[in-house]
Protein backbone atom coordinates (compact mmCIF):
# COMPACT_ATOMS: atom_id res chain seq x y z
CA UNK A 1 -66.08 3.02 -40.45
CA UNK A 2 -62.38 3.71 -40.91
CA UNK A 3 -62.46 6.04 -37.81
CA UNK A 4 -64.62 3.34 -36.37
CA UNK A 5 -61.33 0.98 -36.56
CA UNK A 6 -58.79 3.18 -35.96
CA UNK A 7 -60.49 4.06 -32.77
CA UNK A 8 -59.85 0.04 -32.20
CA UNK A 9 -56.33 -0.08 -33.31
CA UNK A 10 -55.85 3.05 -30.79
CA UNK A 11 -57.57 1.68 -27.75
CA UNK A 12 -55.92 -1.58 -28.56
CA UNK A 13 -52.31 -0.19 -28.04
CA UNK A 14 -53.27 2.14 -25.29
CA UNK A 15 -54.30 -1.44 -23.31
CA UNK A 16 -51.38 -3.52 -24.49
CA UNK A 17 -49.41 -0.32 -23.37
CA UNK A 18 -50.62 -0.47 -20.02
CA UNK A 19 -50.08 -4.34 -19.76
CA UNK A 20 -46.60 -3.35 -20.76
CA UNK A 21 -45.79 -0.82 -18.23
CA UNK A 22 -47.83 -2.90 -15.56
CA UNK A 23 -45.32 -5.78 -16.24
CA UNK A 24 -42.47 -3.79 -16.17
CA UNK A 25 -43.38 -2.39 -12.84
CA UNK A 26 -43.96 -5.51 -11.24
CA UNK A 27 -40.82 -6.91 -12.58
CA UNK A 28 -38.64 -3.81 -10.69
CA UNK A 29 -40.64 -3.82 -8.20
CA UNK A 30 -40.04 -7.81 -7.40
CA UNK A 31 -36.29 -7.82 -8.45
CA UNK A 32 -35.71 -4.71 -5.65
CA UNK A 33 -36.81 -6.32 -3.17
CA UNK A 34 -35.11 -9.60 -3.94
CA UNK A 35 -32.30 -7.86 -4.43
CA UNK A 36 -32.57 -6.08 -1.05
CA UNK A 37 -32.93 -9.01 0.65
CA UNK A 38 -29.78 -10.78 -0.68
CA UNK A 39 -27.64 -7.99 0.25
CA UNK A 40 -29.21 -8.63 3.19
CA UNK A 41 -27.82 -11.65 3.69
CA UNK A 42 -24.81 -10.89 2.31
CA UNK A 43 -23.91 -8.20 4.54
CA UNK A 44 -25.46 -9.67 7.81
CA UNK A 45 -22.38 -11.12 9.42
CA UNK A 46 -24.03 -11.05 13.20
CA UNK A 47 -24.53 -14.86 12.71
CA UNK A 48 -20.84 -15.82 11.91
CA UNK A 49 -18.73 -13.84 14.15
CA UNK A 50 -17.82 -15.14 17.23
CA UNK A 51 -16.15 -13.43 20.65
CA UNK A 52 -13.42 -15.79 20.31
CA UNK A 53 -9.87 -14.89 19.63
CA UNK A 54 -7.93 -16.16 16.82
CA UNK A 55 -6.84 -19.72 18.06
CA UNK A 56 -4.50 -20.31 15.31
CA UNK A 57 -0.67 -20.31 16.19
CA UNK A 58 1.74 -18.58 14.20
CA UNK A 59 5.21 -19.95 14.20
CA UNK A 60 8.60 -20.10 12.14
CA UNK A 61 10.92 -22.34 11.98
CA UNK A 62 14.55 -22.34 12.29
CA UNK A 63 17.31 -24.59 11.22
CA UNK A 64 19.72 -24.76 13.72
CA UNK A 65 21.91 -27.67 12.31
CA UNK A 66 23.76 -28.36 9.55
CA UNK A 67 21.64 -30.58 7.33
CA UNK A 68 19.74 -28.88 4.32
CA UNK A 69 15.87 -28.98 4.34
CA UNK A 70 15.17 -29.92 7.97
CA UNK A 71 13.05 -26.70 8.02
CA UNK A 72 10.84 -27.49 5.03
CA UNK A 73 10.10 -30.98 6.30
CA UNK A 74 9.43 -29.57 9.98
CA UNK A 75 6.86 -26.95 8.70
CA UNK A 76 5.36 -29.39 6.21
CA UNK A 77 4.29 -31.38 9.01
CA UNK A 78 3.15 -28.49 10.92
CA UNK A 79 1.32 -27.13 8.72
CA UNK A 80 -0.34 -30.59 8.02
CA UNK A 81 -0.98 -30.42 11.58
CA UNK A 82 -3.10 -27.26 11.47
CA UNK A 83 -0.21 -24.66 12.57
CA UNK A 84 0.36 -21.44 10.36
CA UNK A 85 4.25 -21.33 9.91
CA UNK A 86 4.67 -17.83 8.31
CA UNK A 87 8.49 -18.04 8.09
CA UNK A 88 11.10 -20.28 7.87
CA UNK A 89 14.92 -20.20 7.28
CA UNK A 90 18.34 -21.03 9.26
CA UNK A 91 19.02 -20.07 12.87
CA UNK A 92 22.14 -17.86 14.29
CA UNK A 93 23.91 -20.97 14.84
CA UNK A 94 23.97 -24.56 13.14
CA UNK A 95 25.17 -25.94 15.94
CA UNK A 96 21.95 -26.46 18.06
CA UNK A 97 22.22 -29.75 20.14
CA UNK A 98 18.93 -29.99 21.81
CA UNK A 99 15.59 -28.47 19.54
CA UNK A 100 13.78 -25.08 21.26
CA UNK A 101 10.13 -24.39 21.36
CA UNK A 102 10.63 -20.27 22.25
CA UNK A 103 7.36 -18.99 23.65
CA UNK A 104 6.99 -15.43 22.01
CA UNK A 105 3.85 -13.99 22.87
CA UNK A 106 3.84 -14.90 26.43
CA UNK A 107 1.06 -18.01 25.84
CA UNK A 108 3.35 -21.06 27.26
CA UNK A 109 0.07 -23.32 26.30
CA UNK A 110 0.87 -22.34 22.90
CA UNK A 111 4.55 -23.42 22.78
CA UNK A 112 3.38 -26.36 25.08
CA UNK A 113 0.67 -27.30 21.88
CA UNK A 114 4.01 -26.96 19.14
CA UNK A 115 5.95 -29.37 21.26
CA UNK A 116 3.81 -32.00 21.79
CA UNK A 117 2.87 -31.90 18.12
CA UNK A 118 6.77 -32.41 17.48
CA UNK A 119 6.84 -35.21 20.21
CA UNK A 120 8.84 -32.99 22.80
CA UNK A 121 8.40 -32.27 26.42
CA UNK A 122 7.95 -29.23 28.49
CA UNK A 123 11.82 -29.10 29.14
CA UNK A 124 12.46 -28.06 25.59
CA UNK A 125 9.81 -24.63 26.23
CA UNK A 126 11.62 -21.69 26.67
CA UNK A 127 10.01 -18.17 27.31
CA UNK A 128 12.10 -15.29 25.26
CA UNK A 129 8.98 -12.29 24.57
CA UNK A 130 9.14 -10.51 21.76
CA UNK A 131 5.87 -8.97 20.38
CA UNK A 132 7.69 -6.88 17.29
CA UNK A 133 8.06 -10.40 15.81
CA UNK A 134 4.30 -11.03 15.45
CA UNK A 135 4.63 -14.79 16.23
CA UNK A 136 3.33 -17.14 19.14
CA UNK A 137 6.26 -19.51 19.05
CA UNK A 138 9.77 -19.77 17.51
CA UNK A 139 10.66 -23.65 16.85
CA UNK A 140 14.71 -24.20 16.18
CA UNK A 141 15.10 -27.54 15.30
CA UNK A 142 18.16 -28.82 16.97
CA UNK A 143 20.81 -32.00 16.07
CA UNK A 144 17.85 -34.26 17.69
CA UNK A 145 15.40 -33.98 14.97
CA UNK A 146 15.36 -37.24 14.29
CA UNK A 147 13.76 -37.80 17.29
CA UNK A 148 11.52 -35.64 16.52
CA UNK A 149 7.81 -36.70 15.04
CA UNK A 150 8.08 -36.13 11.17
CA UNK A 151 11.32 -37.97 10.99
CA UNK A 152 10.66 -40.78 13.30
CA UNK A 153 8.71 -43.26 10.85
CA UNK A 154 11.01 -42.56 7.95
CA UNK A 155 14.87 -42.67 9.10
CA UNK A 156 16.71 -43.81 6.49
């Protein structure tokens, strides 16, 4: 009788074992290839890229008069205006009467976009290349900026 039961108890364990280990397996199994399939989609990029360039236009701005914080204010509103200004600071001269939109890059459209954003016409686009600067357009804000956009609706 006792081997009888132990016999039991053995084939007992063997099975819950096996339930064991078939559990197990299924579990790896399923988390691999859930696992597979989110890195997957993780790493499958085809859907976002796009064969267009990078539209956005990188600019600094330069103060070219004599009044503190022009700059700031200019690239706050550019930047509110969806334009990456990467630098700003003062210009060669503070004596700037009229403000320059300097193409850099060789993309007049681009310089054309900057100056209409600042309320300005073509006349104030200038072409100077320079491609070691890494920008699209140099703005130097000239003794006119408050004719300019930003400072229009608040002169005080």
């Amino acid at each position: 009788m006792k081997k009888n039961l132990l016999n039991y108890l053995l084939n007992g364990a063997i099975i819950l074992f096996l339930v064991l280990v078939a559990y197990f397996s299924f579990s790896l199994i399923n988390n691999s290839l859930k696992s597979e399939k989110e890195i997957k989609d993780i790493t499958d990029t085809s859907k976002s890229l796009t064969n267009q360039p990078n539209l956005t236009i990188q600019l600094d701005v330069q103060n070219g008069t004599r009044e503190n914080g022009i700059a700031s204010r200019i690239t706050e509103f550019l930047r509110k205006n969806g334009l990456d200004v990467v630098e700003i600071g003062n210009y060669k001269s503070n004596e700037i009467e009229k403000t320059l939109i300097i193409d850099r890059s060789g993309d007049k459209n681009k310089a054309l976009k900057v100056a209409r954003i600042l309320g300005l016409d073509g006349r104030n686009v200038i072409q100077q290349l320079n491609s070691s600067l890494y920008l699209d357009v140099t703005v130097v804000i000239g003794n006119d900026f408050k004719e300019l956009k930003p400072f229009i609706g608040s002169r005080n």
